[in-house]
PDB file of N, CA and C in Angstrom:
ATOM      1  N   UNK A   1       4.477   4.360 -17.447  1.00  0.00           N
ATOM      2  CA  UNK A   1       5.056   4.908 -18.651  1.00  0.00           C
ATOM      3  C   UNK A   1       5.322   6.403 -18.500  1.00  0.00           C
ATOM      4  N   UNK A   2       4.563   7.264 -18.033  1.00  0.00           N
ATOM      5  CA  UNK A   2       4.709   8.488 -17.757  1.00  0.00           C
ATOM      6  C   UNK A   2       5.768   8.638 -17.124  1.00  0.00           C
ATOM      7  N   UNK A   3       5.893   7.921 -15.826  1.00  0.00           N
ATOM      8  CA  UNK A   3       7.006   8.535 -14.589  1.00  0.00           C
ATOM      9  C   UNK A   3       8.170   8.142 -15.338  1.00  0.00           C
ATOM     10  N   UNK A   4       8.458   7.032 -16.608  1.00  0.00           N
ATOM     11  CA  UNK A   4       9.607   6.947 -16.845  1.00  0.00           C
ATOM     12  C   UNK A   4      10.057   7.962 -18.085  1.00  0.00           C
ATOM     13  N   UNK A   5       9.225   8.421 -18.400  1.00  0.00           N
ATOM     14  CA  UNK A   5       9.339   9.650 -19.261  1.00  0.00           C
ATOM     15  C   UNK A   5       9.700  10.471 -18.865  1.00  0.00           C
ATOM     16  N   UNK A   6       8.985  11.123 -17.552  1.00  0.00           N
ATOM     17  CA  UNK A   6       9.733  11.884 -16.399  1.00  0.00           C
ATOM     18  C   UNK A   6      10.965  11.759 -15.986  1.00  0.00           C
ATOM     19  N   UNK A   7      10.978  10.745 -15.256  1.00  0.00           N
ATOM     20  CA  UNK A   7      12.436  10.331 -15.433  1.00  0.00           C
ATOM     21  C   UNK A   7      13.749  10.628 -16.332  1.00  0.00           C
ATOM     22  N   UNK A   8      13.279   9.961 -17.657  1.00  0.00           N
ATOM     23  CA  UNK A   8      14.118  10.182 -18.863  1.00  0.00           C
ATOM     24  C   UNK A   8      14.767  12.199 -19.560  1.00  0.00           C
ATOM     25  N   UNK A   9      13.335  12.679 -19.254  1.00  0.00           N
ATOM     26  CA  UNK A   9      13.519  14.288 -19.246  1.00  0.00           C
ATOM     27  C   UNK A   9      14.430  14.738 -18.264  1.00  0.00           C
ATOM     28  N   UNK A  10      13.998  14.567 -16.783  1.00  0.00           N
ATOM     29  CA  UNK A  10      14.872  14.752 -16.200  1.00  0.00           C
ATOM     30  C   UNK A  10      16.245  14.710 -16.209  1.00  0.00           C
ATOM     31  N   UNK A  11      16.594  13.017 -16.107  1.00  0.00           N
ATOM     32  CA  UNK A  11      18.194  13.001 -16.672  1.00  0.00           C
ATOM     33  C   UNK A  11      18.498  13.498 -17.926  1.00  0.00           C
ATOM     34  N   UNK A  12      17.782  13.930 -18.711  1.00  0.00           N
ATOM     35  CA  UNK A  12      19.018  14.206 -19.866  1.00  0.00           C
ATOM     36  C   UNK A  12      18.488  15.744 -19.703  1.00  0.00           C
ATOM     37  N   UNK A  13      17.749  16.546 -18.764  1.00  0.00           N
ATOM     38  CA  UNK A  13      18.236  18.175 -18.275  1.00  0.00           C
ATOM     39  C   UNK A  13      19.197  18.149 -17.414  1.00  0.00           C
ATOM     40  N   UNK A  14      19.255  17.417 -16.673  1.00  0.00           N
ATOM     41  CA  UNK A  14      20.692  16.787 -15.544  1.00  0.00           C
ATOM     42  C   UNK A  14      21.961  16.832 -16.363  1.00  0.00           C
ATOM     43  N   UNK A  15      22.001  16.047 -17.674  1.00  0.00           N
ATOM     44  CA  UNK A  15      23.100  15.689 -18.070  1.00  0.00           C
ATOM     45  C   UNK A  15      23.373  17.046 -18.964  1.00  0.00           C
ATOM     46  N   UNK A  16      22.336  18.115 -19.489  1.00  0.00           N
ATOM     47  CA  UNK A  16      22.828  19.102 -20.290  1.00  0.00           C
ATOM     48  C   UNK A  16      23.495  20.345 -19.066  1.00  0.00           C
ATOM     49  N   UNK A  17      22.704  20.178 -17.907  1.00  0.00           N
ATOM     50  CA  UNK A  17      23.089  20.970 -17.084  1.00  0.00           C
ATOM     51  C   UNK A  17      24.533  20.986 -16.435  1.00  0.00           C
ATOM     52  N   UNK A  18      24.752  19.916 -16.138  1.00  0.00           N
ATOM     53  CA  UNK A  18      26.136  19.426 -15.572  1.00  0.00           C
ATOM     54  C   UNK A  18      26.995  19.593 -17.307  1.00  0.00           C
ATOM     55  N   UNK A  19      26.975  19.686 -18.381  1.00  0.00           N
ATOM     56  CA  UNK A  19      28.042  19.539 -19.205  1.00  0.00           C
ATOM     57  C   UNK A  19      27.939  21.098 -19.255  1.00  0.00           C
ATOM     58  N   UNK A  20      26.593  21.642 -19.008  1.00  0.00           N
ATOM     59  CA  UNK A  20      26.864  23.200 -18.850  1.00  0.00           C
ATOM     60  C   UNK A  20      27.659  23.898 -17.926  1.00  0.00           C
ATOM     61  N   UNK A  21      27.577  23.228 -17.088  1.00  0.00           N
ATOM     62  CA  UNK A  21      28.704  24.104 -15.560  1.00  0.00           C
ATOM     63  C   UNK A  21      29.586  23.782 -16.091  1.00  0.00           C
ATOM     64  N   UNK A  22      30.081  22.474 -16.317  1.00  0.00           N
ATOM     65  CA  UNK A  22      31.965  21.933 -16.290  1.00  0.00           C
ATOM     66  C   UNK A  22      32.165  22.743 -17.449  1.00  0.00           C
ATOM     67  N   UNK A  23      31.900  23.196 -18.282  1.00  0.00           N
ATOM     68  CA  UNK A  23      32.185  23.950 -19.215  1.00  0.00           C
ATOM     69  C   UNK A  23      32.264  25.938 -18.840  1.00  0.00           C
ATOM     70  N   UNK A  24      31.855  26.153 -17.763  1.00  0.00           N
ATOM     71  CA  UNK A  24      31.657  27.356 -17.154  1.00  0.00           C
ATOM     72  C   UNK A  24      32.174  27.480 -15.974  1.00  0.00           C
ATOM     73  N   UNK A  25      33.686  27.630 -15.591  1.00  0.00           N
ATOM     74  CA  UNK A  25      34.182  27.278 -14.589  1.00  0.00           C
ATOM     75  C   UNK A  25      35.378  28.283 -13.981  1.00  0.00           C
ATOM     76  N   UNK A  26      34.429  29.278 -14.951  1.00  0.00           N
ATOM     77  CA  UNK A  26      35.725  30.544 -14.624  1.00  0.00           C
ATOM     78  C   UNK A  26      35.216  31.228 -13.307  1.00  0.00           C
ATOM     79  N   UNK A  27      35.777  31.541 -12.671  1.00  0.00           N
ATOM     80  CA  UNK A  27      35.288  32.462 -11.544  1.00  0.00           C
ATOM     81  C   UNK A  27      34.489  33.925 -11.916  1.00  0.00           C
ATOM     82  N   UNK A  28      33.415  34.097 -10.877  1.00  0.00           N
ATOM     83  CA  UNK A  28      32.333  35.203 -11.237  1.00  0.00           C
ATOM     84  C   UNK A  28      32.471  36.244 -10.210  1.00  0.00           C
ATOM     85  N   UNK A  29      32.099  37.131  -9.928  1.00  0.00           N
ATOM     86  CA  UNK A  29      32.011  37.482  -8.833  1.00  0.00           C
ATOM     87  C   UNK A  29      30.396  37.987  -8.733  1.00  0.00           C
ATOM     88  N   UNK A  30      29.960  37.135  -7.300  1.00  0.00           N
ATOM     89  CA  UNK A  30      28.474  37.160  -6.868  1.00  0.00           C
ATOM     90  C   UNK A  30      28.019  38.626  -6.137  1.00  0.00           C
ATOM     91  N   UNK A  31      26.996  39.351  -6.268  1.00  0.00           N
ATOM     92  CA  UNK A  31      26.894  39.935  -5.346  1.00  0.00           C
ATOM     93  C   UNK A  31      25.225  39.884  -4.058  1.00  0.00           C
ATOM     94  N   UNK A  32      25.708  39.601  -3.056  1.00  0.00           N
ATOM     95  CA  UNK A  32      24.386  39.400  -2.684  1.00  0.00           C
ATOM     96  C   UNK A  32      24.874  39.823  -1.460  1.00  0.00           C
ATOM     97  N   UNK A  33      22.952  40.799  -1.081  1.00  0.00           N
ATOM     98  CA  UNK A  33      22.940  41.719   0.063  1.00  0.00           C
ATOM     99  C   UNK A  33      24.347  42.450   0.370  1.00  0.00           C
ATOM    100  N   UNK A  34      24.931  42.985  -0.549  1.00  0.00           N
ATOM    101  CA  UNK A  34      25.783  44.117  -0.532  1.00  0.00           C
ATOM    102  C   UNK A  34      27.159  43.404   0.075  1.00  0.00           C
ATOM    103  N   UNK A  35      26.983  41.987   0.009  1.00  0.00           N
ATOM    104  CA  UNK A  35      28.786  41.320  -0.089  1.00  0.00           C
ATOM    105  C   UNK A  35      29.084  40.212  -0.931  1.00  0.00           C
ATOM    106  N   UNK A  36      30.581  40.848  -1.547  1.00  0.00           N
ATOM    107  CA  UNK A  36      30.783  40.494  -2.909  1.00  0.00           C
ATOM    108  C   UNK A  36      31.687  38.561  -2.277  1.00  0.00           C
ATOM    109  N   UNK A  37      31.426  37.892  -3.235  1.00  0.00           N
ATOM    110  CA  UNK A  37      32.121  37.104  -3.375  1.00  0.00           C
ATOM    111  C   UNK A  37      32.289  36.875  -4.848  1.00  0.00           C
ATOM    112  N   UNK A  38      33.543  35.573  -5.007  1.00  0.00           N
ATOM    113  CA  UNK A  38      33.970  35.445  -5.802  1.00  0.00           C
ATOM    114  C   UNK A  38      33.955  33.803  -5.856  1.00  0.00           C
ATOM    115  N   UNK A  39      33.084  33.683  -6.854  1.00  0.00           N
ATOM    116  CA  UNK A  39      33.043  31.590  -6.575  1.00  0.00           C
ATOM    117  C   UNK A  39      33.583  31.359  -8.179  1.00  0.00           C
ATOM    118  N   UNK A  40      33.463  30.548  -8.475  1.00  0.00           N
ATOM    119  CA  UNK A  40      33.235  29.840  -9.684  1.00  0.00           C
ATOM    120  C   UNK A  40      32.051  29.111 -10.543  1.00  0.00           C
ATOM    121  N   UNK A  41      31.918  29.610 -11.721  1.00  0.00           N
ATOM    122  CA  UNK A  41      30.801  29.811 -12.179  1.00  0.00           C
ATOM    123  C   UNK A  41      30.088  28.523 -11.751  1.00  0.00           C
ATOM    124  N   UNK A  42      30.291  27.098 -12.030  1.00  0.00           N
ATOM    125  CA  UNK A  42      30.219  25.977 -11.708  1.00  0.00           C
ATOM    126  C   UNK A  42      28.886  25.855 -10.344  1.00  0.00           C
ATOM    127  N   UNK A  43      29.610  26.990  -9.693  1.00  0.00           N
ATOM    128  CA  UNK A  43      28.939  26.667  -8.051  1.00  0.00           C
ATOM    129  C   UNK A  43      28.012  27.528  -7.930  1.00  0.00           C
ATOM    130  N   UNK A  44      28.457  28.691  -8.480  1.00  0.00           N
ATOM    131  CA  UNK A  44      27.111  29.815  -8.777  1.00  0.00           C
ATOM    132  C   UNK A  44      25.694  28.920  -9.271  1.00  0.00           C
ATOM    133  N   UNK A  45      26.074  28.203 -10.416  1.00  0.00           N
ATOM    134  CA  UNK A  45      25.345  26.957 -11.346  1.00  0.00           C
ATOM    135  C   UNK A  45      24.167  26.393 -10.442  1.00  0.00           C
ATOM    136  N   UNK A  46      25.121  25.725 -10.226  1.00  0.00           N
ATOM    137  CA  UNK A  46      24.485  24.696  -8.834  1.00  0.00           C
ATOM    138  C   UNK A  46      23.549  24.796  -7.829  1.00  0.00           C
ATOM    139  N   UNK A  47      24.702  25.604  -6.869  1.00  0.00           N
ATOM    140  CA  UNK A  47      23.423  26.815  -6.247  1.00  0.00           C
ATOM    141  C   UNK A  47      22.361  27.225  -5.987  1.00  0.00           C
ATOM    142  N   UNK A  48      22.255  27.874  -7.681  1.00  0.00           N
ATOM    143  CA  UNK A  48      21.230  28.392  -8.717  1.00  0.00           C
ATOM    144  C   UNK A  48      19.800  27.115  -8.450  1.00  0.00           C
ATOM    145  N   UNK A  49      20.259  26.218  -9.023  1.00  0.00           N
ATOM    146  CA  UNK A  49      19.705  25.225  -9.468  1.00  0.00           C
ATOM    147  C   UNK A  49      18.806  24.199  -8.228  1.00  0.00           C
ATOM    148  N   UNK A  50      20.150  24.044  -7.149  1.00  0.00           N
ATOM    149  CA  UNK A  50      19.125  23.784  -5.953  1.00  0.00           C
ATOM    150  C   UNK A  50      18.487  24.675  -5.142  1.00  0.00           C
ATOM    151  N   UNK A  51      18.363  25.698  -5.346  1.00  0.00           N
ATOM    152  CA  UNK A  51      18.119  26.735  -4.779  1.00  0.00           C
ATOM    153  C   UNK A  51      16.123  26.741  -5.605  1.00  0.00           C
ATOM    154  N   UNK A  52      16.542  26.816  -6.625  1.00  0.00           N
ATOM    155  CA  UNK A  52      15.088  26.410  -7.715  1.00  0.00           C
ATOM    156  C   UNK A  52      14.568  25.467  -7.007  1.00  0.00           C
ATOM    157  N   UNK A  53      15.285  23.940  -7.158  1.00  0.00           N
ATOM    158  CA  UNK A  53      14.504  23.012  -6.852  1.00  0.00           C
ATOM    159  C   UNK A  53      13.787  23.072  -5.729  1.00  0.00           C
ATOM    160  N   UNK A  54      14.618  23.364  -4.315  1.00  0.00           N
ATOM    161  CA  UNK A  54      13.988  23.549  -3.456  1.00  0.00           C
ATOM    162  C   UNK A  54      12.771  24.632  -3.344  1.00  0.00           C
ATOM    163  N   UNK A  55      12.749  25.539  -3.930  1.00  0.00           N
ATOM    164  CA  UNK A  55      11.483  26.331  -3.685  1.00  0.00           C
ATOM    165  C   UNK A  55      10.511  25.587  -5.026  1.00  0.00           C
ATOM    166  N   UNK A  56      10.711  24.890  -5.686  1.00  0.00           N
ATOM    167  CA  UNK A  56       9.400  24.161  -6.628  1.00  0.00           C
ATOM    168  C   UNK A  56       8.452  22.786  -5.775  1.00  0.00           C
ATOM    169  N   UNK A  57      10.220  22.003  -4.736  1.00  0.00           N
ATOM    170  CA  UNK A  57       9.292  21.443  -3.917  1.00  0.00           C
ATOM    171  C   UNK A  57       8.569  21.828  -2.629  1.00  0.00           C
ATOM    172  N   UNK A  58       9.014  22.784  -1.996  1.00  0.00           N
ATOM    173  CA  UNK A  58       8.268  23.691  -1.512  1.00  0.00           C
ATOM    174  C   UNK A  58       6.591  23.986  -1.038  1.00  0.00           C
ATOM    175  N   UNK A  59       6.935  24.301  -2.954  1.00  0.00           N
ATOM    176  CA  UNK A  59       5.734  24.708  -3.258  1.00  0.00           C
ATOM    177  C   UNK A  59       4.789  23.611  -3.515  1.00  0.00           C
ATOM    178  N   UNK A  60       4.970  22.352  -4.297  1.00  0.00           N
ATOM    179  CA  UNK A  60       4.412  21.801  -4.843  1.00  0.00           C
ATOM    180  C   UNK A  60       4.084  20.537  -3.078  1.00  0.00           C
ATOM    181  N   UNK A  61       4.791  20.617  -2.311  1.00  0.00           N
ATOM    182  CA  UNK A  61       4.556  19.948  -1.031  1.00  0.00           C
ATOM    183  C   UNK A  61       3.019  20.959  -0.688  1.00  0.00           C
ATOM    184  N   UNK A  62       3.832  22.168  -0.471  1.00  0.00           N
ATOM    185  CA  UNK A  62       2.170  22.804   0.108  1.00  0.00           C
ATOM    186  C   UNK A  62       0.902  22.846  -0.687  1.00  0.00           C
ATOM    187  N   UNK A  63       1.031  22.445  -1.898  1.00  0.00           N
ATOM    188  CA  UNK A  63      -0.156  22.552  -2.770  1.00  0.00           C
ATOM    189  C   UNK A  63      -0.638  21.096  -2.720  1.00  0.00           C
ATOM    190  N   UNK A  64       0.291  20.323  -2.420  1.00  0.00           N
ATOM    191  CA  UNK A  64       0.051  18.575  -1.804  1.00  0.00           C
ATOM    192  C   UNK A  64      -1.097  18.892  -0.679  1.00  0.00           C
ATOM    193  N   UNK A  65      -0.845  19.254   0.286  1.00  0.00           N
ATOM    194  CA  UNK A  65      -1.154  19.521   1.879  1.00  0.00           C
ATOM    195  C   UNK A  65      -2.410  19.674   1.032  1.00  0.00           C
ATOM    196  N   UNK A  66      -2.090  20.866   0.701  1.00  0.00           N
ATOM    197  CA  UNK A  66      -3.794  21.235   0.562  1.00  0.00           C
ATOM    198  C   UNK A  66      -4.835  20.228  -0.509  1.00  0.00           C
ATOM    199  N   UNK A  67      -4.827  20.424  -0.871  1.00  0.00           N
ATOM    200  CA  UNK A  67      -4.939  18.923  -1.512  1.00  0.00           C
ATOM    201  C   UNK A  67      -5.509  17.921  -0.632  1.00  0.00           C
ATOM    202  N   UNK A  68      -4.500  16.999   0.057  1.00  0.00           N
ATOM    203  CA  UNK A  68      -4.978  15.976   0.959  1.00  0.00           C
ATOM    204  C   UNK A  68      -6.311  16.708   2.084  1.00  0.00           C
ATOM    205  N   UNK A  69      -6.032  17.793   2.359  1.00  0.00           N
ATOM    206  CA  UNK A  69      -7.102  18.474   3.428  1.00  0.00           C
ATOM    207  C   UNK A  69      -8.435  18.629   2.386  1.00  0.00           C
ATOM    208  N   UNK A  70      -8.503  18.941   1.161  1.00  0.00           N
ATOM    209  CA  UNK A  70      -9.773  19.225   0.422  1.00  0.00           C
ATOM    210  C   UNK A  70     -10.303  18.058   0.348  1.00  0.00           C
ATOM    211  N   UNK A  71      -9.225  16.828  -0.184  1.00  0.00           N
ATOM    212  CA  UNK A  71     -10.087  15.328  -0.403  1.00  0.00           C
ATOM    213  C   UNK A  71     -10.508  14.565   0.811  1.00  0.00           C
ATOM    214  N   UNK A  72      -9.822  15.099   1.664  1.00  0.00           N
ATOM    215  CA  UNK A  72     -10.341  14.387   3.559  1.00  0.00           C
ATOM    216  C   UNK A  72     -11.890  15.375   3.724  1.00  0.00           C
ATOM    217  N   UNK A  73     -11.785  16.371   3.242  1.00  0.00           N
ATOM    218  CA  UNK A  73     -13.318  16.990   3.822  1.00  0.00           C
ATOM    219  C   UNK A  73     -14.261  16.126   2.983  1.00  0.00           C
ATOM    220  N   UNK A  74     -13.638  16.319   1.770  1.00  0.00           N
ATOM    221  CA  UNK A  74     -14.974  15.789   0.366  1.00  0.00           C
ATOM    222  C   UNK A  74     -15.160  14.281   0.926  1.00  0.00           C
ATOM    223  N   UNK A  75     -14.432  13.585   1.662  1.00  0.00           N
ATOM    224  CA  UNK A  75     -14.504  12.204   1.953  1.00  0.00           C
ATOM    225  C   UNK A  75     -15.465  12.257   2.916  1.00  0.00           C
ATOM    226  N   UNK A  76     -15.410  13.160   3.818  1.00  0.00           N
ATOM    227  CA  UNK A  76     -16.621  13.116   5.035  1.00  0.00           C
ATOM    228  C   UNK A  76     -17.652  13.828   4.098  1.00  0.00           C
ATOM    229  N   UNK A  77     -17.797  14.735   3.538  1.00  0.00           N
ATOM    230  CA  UNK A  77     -18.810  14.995   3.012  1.00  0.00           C
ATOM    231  C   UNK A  77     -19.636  14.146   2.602  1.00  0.00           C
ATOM    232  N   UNK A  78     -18.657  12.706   1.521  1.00  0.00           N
ATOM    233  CA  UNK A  78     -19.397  12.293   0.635  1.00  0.00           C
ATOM    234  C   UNK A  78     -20.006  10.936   1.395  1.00  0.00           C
ATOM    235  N   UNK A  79     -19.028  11.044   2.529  1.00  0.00           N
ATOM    236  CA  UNK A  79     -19.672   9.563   3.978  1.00  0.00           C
ATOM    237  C   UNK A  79     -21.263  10.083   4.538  1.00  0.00           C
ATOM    238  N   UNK A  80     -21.385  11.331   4.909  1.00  0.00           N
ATOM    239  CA  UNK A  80     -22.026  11.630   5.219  1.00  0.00           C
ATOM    240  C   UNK A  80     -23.261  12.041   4.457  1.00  0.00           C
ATOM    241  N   UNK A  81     -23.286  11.951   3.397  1.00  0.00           N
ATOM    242  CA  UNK A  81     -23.794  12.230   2.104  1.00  0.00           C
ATOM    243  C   UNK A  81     -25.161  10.801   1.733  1.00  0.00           C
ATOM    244  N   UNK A  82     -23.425   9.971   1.566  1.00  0.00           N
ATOM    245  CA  UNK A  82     -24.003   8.226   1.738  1.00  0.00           C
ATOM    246  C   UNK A  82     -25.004   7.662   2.695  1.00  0.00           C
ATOM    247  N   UNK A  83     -24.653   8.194   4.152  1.00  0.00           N
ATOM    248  CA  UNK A  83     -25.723   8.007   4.998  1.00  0.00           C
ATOM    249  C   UNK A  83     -26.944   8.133   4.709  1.00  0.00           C
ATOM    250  N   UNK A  84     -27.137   9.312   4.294  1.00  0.00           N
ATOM    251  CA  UNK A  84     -28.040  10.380   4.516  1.00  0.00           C
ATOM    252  C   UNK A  84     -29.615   9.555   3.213  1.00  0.00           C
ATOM    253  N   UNK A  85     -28.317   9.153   2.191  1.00  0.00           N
ATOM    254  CA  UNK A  85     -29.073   8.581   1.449  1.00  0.00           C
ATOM    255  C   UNK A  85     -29.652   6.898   1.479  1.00  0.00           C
ATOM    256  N   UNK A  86     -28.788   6.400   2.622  1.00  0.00           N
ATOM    257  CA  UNK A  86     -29.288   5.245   3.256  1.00  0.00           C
ATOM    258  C   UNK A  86     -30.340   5.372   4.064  1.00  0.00           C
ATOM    259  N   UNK A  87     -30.468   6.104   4.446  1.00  0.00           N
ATOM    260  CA  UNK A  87     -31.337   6.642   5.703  1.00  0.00           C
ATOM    261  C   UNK A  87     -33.015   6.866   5.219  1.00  0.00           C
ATOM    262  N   UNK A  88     -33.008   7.485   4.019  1.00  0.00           N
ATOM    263  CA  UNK A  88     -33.709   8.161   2.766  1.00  0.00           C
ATOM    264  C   UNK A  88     -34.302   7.117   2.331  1.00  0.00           C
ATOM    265  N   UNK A  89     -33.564   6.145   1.988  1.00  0.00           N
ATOM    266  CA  UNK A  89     -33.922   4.251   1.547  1.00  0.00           C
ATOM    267  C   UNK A  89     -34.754   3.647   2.037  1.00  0.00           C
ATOM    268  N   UNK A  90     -34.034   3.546   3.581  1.00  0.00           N
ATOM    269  CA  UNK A  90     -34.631   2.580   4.260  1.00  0.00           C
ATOM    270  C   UNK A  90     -35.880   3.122   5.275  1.00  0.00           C
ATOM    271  N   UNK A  91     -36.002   4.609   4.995  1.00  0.00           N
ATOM    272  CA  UNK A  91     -37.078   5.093   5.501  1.00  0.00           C
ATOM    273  C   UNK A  91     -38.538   5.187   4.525  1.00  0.00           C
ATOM    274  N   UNK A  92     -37.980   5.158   3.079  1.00  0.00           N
ATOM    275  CA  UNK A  92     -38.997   4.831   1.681  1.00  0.00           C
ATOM    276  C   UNK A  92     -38.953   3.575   1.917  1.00  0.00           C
ATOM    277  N   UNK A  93     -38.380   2.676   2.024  1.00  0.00           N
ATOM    278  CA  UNK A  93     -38.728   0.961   1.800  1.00  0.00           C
ATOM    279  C   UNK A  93     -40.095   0.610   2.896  1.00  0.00           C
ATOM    280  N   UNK A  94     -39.375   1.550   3.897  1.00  0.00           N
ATOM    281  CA  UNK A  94     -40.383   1.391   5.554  1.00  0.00           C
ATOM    282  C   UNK A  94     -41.693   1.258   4.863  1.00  0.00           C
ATOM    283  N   UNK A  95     -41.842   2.996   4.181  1.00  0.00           N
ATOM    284  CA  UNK A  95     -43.424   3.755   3.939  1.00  0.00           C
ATOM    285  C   UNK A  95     -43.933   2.492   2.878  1.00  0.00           C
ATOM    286  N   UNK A  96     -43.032   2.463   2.111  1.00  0.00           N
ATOM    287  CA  UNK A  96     -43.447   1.429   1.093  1.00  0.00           C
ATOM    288  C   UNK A  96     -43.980  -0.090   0.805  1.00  0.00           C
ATOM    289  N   UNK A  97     -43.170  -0.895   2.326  1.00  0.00           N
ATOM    290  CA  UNK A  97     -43.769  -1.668   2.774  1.00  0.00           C
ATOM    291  C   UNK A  97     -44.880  -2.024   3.227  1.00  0.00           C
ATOM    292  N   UNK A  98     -45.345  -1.049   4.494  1.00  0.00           N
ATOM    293  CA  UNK A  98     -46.371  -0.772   5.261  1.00  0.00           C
ATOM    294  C   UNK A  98     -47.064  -0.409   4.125  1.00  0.00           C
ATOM    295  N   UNK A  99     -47.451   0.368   2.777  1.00  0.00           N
ATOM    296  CA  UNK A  99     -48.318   0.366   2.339  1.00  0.00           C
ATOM    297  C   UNK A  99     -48.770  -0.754   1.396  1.00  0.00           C
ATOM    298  N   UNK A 100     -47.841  -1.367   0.996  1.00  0.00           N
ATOM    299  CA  UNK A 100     -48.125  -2.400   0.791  1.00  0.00           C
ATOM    300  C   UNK A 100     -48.463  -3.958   1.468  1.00  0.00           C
ATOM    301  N   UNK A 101     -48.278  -3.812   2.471  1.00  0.00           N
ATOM    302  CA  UNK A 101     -49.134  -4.426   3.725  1.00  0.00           C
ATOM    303  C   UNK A 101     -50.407  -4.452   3.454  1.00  0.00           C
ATOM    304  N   UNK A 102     -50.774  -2.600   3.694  1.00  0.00           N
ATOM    305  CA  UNK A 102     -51.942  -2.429   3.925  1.00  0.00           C
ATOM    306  C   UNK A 102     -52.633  -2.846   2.280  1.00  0.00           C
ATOM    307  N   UNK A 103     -52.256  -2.489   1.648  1.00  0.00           N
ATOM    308  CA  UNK A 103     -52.811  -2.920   0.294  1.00  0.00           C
ATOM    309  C   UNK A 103     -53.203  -4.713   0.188  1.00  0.00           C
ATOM    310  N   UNK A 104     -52.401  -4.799   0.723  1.00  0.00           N
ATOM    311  CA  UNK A 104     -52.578  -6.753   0.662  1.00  0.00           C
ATOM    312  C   UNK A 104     -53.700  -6.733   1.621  1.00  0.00           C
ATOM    313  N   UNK A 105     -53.653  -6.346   2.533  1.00  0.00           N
ATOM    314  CA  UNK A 105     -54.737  -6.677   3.178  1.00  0.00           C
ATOM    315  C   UNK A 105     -56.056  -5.796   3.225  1.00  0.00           C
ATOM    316  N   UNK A 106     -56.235  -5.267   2.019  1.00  0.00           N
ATOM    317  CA  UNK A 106     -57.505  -4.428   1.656  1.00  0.00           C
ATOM    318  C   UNK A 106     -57.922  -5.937   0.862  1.00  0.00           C
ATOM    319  N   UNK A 107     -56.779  -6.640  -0.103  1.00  0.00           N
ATOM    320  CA  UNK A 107     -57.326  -7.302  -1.331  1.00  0.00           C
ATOM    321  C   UNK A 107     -57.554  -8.791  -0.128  1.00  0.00           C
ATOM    322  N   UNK A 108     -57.390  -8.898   0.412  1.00  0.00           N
ATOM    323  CA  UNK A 108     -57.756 -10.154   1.345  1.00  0.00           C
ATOM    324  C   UNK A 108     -59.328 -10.022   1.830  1.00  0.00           C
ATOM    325  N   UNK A 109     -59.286  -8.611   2.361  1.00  0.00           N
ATOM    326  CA  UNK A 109     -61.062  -8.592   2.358  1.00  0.00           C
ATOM    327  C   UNK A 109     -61.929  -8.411   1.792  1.00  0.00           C
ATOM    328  N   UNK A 110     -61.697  -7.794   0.409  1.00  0.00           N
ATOM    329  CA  UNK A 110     -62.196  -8.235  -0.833  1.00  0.00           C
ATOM    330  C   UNK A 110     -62.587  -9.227  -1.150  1.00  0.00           C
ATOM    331  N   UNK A 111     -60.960 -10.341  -1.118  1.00  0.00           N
ATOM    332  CA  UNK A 111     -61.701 -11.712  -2.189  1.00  0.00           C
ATOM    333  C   UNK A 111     -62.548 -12.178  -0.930  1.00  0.00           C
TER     334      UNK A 111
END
């Protein structure tokens, strides 16, 4: 339900954006790093726009990365974690056994 909400936002900023250029189609003149051109607003638009997108995915790729690298450590952490507490278990079950061994066989020479 979300992603199609996403979705749905998306296209209809798509569809205000595009009725925004075709409507803005006079020629501009750009200036960048000290040479002038002359496009049309339309493409300036555009441009603009993938020019955004690409640095949001960019960004949002490298904040991915990192991401996957924090949950791969926390995964060995939490493997190693798990062990540790298996280990902890079956080394209390050990003590726990054996004393209860020995307990059984205190009450055997008793009765």
């Amino acid at each position: 339900m979300k992603n199609q909400q996403r979705l749905l936002v998306g296209l209809i900023l798509a569809l205000v954006l595009i009725i925004f250029a075709l409507l803005n189609g006079q020629a501009v003149t750009v200036n960048f790093f000290g040479a002038t051109f002359h496009w049309p607003l339309i493409v300036v638009i555009v441009v603009s726009v993938l020019i955004g997108a690409l640095i949001a995915i960019l960004t949002t790729t490298a904040n991915a990365a990192q991401q996957r690298k924090a949950m791969a450590a926390l995964k060995k952490d939490h493997q190693a974690l798990q062990q540790d507490v298996q280990a902890q278990i079956k080394a209390a079950t050990k003590t726990l056994t054996a004393e209860n061994e020995a307990l059984k066989a205190q009450l055997k020479t008793k009765a």
